[in-house]
N, C-alpha and C. Protein backbone atom coordinates (compact mmCIF):
# COMPACT_ATOMS: atom_id res chain seq x y z
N UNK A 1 24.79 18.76 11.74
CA UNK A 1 24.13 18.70 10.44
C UNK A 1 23.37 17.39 10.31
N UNK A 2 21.87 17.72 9.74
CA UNK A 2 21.26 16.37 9.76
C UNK A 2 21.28 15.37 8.55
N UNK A 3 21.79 14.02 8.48
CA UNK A 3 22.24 13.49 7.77
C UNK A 3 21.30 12.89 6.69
N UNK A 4 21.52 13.21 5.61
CA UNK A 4 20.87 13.30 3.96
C UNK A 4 20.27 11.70 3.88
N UNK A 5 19.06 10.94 3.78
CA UNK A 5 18.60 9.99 3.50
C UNK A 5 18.30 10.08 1.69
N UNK A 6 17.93 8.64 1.77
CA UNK A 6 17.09 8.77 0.36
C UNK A 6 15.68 8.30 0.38
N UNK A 7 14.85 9.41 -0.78
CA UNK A 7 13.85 9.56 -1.09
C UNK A 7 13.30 8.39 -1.16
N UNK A 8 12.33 7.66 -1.28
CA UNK A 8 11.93 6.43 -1.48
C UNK A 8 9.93 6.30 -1.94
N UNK A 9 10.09 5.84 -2.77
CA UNK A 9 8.79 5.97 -3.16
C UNK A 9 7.93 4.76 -2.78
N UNK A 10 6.36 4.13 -2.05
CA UNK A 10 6.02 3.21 -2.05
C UNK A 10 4.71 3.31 -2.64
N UNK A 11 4.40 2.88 -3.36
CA UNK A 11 2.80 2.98 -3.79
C UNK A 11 2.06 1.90 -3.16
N UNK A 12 1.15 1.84 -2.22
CA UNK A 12 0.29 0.79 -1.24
C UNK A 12 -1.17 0.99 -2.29
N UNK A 13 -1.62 -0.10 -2.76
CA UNK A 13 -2.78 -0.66 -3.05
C UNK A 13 -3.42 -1.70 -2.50
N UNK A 14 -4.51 -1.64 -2.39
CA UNK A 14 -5.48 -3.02 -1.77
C UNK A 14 -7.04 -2.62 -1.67
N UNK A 15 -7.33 -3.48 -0.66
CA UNK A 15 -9.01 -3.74 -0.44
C UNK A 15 -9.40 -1.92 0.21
N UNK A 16 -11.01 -1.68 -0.59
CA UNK A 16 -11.52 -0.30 -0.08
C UNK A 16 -12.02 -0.29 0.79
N UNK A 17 -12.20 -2.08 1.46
CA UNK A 17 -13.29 -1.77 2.38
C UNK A 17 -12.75 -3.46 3.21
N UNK A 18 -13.40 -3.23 4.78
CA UNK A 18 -12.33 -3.87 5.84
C UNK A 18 -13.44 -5.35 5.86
N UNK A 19 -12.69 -6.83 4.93
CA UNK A 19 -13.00 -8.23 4.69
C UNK A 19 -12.46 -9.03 5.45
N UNK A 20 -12.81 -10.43 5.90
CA UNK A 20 -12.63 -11.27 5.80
C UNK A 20 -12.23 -11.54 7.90
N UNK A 21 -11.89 -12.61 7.87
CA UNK A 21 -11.77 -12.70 9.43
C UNK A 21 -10.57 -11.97 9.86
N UNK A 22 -9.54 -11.62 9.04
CA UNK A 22 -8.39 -10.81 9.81
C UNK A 22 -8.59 -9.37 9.70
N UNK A 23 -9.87 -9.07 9.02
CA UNK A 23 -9.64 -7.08 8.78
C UNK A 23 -9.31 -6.55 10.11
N UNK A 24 -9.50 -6.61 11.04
CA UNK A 24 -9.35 -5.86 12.22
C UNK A 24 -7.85 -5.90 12.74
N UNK A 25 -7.01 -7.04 12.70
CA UNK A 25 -5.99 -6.83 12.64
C UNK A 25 -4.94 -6.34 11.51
N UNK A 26 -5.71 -6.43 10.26
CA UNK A 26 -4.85 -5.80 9.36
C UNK A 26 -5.01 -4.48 9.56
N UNK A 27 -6.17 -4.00 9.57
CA UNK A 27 -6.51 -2.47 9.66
C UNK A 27 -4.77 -1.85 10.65
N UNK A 28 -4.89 -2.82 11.73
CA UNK A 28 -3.85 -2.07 13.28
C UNK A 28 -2.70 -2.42 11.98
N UNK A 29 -2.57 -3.46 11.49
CA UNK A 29 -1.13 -3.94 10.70
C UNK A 29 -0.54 -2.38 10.07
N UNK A 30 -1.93 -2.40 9.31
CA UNK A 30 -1.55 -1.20 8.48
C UNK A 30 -1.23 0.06 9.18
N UNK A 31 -1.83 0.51 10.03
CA UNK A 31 -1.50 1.63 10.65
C UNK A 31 -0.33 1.53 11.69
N UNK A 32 0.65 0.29 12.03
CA UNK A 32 1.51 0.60 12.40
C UNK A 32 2.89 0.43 11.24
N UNK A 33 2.30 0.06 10.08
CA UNK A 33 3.30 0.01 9.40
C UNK A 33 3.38 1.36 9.07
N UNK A 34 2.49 2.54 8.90
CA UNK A 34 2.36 4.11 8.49
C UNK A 34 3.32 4.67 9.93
N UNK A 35 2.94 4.14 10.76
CA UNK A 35 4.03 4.71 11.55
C UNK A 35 5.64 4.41 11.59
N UNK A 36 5.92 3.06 11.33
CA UNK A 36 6.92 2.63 10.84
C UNK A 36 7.64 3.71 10.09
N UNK A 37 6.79 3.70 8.67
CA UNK A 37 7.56 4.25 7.55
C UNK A 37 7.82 5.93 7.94
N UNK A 38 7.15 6.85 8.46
CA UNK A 38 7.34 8.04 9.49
C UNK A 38 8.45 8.08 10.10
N UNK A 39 8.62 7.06 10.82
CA UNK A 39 9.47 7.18 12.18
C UNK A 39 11.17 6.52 11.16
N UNK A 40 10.65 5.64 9.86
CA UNK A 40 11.95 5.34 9.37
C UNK A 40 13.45 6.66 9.65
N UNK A 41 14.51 5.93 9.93
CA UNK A 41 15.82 7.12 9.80
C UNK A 41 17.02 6.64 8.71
N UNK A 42 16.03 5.07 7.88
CA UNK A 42 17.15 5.02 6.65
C UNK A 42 16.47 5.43 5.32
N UNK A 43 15.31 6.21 5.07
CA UNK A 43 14.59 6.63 4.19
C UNK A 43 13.84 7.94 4.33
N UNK A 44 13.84 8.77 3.31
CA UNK A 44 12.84 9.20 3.86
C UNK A 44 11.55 8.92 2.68
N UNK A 45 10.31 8.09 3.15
CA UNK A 45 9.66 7.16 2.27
C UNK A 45 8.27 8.32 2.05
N UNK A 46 7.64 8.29 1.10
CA UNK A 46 6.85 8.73 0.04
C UNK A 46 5.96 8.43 0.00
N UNK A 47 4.54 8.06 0.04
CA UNK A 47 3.23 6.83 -0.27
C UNK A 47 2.66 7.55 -1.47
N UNK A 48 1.95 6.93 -2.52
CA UNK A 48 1.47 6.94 -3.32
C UNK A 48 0.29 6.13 -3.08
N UNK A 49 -0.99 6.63 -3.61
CA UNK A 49 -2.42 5.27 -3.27
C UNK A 49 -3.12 5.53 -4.53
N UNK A 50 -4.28 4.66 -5.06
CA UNK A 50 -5.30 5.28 -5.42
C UNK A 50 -5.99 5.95 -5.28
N UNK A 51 -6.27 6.53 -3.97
CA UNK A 51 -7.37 7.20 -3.20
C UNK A 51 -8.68 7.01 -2.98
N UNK A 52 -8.75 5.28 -2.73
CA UNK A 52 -9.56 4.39 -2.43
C UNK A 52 -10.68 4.36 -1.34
N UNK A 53 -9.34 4.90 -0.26
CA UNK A 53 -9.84 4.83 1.16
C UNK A 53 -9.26 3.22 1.56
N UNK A 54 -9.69 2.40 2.20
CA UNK A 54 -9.20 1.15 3.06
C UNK A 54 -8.00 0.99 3.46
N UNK A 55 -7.45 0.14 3.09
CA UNK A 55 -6.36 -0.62 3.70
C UNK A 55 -4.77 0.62 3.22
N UNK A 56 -5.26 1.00 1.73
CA UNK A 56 -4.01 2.03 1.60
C UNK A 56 -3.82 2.94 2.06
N UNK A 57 -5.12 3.77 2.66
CA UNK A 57 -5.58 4.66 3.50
C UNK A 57 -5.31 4.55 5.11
N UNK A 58 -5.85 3.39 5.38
CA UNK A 58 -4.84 3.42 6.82
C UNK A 58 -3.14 3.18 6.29
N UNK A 59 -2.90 2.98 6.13
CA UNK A 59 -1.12 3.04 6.04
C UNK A 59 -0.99 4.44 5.86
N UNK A 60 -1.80 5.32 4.59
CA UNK A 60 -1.32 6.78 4.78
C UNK A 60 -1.66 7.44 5.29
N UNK A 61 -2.79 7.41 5.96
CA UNK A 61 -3.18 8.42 6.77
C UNK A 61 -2.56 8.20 8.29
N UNK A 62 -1.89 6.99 8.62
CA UNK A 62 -1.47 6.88 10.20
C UNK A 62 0.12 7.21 9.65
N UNK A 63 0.57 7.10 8.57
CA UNK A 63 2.10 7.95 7.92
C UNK A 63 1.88 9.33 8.16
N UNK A 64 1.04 9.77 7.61
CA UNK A 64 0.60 11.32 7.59
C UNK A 64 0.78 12.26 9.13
N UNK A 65 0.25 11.27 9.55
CA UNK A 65 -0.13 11.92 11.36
C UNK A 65 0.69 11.93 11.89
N UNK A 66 1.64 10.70 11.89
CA UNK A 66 2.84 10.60 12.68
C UNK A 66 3.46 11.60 12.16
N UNK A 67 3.59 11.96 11.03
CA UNK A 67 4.58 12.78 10.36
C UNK A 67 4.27 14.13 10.58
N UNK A 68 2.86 14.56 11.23
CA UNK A 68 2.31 15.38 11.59
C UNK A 68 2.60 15.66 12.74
N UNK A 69 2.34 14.50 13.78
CA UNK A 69 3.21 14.84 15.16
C UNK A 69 4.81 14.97 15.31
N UNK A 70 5.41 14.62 15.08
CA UNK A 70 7.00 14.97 14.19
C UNK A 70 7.02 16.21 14.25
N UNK A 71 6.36 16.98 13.63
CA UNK A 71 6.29 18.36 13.28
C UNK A 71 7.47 18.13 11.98
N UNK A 72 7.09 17.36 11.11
CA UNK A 72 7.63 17.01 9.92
C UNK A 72 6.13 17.50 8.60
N UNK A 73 7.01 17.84 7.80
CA UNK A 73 6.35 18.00 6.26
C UNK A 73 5.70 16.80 6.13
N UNK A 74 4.27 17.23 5.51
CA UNK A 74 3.23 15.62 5.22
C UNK A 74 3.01 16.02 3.85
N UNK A 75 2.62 16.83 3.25
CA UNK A 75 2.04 17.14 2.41
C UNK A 75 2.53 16.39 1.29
N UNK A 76 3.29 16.52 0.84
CA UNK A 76 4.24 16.68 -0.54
C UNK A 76 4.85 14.75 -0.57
N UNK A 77 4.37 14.50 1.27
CA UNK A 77 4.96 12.90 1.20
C UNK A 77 3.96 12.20 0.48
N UNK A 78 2.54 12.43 0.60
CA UNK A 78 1.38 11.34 0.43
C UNK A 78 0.63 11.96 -0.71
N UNK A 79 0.58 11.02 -1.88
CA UNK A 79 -0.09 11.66 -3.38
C UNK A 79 -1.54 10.49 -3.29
N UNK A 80 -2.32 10.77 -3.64
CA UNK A 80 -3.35 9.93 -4.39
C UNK A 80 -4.19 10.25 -5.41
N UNK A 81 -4.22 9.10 -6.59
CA UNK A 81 -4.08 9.38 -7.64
C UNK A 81 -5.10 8.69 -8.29
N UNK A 82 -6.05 9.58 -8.61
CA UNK A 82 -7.64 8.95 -8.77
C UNK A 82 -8.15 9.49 -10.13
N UNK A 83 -9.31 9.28 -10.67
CA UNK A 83 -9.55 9.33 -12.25
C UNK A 83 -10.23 11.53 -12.16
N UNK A 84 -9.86 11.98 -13.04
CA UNK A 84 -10.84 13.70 -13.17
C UNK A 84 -11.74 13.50 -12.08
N UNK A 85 -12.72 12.96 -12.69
CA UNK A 85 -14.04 13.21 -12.30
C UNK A 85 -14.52 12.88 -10.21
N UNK A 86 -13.33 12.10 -9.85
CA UNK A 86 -13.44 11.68 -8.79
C UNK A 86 -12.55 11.97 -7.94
N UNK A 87 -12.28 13.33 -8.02
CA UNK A 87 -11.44 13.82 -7.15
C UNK A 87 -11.59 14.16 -5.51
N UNK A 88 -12.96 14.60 -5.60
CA UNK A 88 -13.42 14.54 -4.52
C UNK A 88 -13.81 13.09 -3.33
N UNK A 89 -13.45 12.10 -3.80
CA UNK A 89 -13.30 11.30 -2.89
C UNK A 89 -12.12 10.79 -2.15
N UNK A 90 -11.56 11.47 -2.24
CA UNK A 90 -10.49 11.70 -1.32
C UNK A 90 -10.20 12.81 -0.37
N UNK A 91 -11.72 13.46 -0.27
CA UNK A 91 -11.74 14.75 0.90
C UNK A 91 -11.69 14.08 2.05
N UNK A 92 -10.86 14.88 2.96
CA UNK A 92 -10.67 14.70 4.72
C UNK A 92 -9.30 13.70 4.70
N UNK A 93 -8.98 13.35 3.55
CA UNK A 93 -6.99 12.54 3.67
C UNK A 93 -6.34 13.53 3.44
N UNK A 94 -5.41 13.04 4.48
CA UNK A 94 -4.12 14.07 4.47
C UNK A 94 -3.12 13.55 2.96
N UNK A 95 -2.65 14.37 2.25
CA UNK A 95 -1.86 14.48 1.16
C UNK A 95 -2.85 15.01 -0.06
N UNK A 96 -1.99 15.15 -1.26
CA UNK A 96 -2.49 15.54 -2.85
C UNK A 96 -3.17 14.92 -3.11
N UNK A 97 -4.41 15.31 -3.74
CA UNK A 97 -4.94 14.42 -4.94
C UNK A 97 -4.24 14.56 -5.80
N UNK A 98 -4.22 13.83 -7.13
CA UNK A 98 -3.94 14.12 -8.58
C UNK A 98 -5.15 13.65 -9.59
N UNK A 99 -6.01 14.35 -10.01
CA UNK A 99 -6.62 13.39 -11.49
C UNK A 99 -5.66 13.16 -12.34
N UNK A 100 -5.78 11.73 -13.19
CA UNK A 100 -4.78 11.38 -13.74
C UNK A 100 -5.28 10.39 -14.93
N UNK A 101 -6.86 10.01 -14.68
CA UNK A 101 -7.06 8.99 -15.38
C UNK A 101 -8.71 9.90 -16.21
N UNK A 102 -9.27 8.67 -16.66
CA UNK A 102 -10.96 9.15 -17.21
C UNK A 102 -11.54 8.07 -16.43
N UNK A 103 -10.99 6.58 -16.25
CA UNK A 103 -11.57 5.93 -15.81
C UNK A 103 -10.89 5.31 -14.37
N UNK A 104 -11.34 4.24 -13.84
CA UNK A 104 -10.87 3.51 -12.36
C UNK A 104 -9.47 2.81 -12.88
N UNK A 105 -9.74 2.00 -13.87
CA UNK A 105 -9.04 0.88 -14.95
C UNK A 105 -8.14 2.13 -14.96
N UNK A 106 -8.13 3.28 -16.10
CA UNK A 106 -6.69 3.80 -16.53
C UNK A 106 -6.01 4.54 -15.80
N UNK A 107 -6.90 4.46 -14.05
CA UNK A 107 -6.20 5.17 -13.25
C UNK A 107 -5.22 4.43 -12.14
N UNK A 108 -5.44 2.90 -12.24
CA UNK A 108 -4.54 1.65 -11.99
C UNK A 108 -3.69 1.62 -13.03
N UNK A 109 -3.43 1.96 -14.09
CA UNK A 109 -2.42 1.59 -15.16
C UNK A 109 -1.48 2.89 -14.24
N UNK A 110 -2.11 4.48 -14.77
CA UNK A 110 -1.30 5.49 -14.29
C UNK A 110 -0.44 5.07 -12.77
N UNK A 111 -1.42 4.39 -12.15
CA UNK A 111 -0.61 4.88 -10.77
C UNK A 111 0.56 3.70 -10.85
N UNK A 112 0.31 2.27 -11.35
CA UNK A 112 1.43 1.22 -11.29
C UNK A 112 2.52 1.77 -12.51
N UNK A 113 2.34 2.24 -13.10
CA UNK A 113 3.56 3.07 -14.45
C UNK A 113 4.22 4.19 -13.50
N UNK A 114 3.92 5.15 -12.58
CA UNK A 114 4.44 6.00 -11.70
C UNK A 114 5.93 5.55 -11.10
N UNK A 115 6.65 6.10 -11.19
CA UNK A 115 8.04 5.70 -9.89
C UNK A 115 7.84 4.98 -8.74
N UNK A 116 8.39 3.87 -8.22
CA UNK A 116 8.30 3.12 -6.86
C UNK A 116 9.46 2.61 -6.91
N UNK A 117 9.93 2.41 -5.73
CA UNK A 117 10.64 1.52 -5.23
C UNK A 117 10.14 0.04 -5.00
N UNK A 118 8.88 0.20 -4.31
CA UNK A 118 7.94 -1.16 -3.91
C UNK A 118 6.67 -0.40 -4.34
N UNK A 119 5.85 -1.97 -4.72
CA UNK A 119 4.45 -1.77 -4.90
C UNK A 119 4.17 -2.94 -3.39
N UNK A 120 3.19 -2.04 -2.80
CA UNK A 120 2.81 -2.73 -1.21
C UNK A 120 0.73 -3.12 -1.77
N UNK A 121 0.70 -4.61 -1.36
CA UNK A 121 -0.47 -4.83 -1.73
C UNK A 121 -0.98 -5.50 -0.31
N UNK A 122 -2.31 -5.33 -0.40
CA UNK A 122 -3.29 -5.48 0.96
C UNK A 122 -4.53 -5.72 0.94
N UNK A 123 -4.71 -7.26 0.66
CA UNK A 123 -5.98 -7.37 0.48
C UNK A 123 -6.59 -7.56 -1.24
N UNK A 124 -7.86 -6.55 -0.78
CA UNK A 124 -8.30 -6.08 -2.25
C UNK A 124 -9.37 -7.11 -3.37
N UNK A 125 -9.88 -6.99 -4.48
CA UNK A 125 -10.49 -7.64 -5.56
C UNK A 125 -10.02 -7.53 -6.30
N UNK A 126 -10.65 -7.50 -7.15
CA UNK A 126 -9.96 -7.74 -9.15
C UNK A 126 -9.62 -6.40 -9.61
N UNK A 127 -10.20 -5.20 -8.85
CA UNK A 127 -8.91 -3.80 -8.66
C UNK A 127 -7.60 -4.10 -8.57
N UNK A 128 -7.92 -4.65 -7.24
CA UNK A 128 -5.72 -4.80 -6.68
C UNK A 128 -5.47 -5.94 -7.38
N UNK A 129 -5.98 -6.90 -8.07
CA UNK A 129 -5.85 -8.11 -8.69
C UNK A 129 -5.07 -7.51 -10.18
N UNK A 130 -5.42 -6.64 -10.01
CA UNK A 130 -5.21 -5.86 -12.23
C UNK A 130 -3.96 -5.05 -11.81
N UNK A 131 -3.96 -4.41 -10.26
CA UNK A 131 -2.45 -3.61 -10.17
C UNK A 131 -1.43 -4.19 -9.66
N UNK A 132 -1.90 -5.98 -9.11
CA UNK A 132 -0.58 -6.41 -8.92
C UNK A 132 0.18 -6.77 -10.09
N UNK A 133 -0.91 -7.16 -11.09
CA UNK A 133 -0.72 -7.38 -12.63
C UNK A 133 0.32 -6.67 -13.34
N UNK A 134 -0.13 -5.34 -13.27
CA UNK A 134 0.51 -4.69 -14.03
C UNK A 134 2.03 -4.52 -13.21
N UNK A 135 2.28 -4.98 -11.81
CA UNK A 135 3.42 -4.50 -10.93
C UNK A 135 4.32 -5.38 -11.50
N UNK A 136 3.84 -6.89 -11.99
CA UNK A 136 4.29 -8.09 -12.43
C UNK A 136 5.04 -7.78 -13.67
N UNK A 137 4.05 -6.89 -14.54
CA UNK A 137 4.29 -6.82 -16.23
C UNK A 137 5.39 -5.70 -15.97
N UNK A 138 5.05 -4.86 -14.97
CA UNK A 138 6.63 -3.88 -15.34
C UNK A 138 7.45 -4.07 -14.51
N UNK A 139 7.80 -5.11 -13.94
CA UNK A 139 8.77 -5.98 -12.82
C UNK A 139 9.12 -5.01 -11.97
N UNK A 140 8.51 -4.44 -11.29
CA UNK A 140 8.31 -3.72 -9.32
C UNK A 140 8.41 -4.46 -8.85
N UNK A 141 9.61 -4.03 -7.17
CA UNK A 141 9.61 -4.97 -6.61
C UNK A 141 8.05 -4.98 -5.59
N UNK A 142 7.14 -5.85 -5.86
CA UNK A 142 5.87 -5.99 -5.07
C UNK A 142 6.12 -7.17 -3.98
N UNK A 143 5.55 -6.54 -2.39
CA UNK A 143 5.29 -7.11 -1.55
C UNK A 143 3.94 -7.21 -1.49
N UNK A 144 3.32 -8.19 -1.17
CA UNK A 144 2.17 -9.00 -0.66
C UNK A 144 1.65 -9.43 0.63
N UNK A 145 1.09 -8.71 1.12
CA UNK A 145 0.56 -9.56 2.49
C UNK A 145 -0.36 -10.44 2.02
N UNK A 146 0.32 -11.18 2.39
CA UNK A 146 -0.36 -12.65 2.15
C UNK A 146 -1.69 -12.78 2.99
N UNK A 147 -1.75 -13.04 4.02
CA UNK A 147 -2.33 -13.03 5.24
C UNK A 147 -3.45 -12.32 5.38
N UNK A 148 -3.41 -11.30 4.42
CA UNK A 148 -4.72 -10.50 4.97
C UNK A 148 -6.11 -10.95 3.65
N UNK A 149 -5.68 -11.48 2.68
CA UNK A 149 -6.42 -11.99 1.71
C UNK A 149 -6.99 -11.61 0.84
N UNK A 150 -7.76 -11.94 -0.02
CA UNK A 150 -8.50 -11.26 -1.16
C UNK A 150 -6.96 -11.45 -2.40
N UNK A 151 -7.09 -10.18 -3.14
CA UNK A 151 -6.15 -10.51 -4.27
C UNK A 151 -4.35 -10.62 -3.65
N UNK A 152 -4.34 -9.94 -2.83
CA UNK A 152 -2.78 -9.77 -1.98
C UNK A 152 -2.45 -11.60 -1.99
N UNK A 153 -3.17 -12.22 -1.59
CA UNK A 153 -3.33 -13.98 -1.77
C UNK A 153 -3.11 -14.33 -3.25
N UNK A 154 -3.82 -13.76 -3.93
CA UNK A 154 -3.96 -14.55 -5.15
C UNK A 154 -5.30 -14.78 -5.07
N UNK A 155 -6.56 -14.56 -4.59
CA UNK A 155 -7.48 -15.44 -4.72
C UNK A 155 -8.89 -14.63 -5.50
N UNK A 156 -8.39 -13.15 -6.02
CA UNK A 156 -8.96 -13.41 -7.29
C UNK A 156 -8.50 -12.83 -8.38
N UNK A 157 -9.13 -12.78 -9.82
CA UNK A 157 -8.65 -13.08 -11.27
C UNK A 157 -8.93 -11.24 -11.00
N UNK A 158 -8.36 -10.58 -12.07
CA UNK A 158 -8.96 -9.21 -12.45
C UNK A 158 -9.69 -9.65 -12.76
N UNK A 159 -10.15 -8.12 -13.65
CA UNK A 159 -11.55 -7.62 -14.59
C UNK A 159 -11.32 -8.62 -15.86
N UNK A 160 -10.01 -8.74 -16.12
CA UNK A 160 -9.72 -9.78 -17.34
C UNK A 160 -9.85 -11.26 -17.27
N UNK A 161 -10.04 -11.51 -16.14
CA UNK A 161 -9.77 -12.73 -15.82
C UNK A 161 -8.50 -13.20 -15.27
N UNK A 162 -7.51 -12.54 -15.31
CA UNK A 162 -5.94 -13.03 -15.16
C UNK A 162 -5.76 -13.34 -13.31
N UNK A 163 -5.09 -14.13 -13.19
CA UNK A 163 -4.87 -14.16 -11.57
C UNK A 163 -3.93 -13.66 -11.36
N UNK A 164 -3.28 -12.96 -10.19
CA UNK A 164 -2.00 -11.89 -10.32
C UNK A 164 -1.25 -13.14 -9.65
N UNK A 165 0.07 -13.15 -10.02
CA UNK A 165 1.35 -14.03 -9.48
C UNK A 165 1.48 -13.69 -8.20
N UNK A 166 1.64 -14.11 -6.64
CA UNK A 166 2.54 -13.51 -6.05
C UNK A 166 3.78 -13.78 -5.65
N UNK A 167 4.59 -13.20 -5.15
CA UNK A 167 6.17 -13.20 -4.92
C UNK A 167 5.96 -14.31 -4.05
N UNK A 168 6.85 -15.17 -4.18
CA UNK A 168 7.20 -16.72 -3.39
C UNK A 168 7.45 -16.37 -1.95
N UNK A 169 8.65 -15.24 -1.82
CA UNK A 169 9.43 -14.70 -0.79
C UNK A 169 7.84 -14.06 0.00
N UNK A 170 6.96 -14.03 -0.22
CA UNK A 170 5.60 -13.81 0.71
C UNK A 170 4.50 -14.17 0.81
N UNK A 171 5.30 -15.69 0.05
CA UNK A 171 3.80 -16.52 0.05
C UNK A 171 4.84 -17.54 1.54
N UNK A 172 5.98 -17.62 1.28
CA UNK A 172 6.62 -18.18 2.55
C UNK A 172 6.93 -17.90 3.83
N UNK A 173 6.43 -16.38 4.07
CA UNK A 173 6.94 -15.25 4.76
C UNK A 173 5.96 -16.18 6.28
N UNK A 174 6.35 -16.77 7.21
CA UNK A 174 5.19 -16.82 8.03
C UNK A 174 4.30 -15.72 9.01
N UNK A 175 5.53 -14.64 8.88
CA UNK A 175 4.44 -13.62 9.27
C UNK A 175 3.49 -12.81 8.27
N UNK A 176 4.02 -12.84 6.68
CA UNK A 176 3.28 -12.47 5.91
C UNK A 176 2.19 -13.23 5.80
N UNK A 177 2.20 -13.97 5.90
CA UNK A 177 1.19 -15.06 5.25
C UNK A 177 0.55 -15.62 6.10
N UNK A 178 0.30 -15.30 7.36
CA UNK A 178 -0.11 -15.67 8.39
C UNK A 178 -2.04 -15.62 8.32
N UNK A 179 -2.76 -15.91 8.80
CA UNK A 179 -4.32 -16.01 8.63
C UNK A 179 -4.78 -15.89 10.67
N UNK A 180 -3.86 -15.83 11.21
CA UNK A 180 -4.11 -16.32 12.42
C UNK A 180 -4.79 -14.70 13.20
N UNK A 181 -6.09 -14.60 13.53
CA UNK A 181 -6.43 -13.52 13.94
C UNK A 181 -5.67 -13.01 15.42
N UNK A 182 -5.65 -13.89 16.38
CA UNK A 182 -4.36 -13.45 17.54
C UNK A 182 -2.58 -13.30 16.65
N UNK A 183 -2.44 -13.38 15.62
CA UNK A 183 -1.03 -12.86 15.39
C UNK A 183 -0.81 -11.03 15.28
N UNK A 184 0.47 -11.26 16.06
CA UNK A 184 0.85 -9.70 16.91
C UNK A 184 1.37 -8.91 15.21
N UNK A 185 -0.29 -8.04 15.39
CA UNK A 185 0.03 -6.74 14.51
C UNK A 185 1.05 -6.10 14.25
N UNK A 186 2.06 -5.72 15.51
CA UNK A 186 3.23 -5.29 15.40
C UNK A 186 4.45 -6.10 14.98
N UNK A 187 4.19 -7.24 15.12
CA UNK A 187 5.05 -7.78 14.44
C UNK A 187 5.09 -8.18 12.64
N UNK A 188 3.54 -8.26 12.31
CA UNK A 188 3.54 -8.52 10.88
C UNK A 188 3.88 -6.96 10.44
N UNK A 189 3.84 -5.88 10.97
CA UNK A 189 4.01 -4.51 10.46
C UNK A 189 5.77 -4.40 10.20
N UNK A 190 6.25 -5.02 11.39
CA UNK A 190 7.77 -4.99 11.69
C UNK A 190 8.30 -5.79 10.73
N UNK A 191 7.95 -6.83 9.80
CA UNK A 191 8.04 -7.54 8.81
C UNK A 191 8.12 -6.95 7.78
N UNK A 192 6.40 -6.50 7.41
CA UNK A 192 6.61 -5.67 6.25
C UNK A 192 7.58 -4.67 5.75
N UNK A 193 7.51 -3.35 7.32
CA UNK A 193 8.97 -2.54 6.89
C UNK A 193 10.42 -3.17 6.51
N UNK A 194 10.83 -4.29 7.07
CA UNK A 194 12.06 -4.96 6.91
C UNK A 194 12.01 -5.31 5.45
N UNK A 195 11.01 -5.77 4.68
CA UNK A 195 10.66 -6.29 3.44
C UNK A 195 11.25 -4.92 2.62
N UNK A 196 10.12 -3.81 3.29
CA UNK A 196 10.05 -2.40 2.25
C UNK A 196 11.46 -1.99 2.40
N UNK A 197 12.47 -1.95 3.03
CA UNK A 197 13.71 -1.49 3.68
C UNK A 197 14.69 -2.43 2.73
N UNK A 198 14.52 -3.26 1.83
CA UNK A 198 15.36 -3.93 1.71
C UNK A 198 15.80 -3.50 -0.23
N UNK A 199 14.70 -2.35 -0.32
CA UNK A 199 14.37 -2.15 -1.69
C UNK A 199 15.30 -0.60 -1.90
């Protein structure tokens, strides 16, 4: 008999589009952390996104596949959760859409108010800057890659102006927080899951 895990929800937000001198290794970061969370045997873990495309997108779509080669259920694991009118930009990802919002703004409120275990941030602007915000205001436990930059850093304000806090525990992390373009992808991925695993 195969032994009963628990459900685990992660919602991954960040950058839509691949910045700064480390994108190329975050991109691999991310997609081996999607395999990670697949191949996990103390969870069985969930992704939630905006349906952005970038950085949350590689984590779910390389979750998806693995989970695909598995010959495991994908469907029902990977939701993304985008405003009515923009549903269609999330054609060719594996998992659900949901409309959920009218706008971009109330469709970052919807998705950080949703169930998680962890809010996973990556990158990003004053988008992921407003949903680490809100991860802050309804105390989720949020991980940060530090390392890969943009708002996941801190380094910019939302739409409001506000700068999002990040967690100390990954502003100290040296593999989180790392900037170093030769640092081993698999190991900042092997980090992150240990982080997400601990929730």
């Amino acid at each position: 008999m195969e032994r009963q895990v628990a459900k685990k929800l992660i919602t991954v937000v960040g950058g839509t589009s691949k910045i700064g001198l480390t994108a190329n290794r975050d991109e691999i970061v991310c997609k081996k952390l999607g395999i990670l969370l697949a191949d996990a045997k103390n969870a069985d873990y969930h992704i939630q996104t905006g349906g952005t495309g970038g950085y949350p997108a590689f984590v779910s779509q390389a979750f998806g596949a693995r989970l695909k080669e598995l010959d495991k259920p994908f469907e029902e694991r990977i939701y993304h959760y985008v405003p009515y009118k923009s549903t269609s930009m999330t054609k060719g990802l594996l998992g659900k859409t949901v409309g959920c919002a009218d706008t971009m703004k109330q469709r970052r409120e919807v998705l950080m108010k949703l169930p998680a275990e962890v809010v996973l941030a990556i990158s990003g602007g004053p988008g992921t800057s407003n949903e680490i915000n809100w991860a802050n205001s309804l105390k989720k436990n949020l991980i940060c890659f530090v390392g890969s930059g943009g708002a996941a850093a801190g380094l910019f304000p939302d739409e409001d102006n506000i700068s999002p806090k990040i967690p100390d525990n990954c502003l100290k992390n040296e593999l989180l927080s790392s900037k170093d373009i030769d640092a081993d992808p698999e190991k900042i991925a092997e980090e992150l899951f240990k982080f997400i695993s601990k929730y």
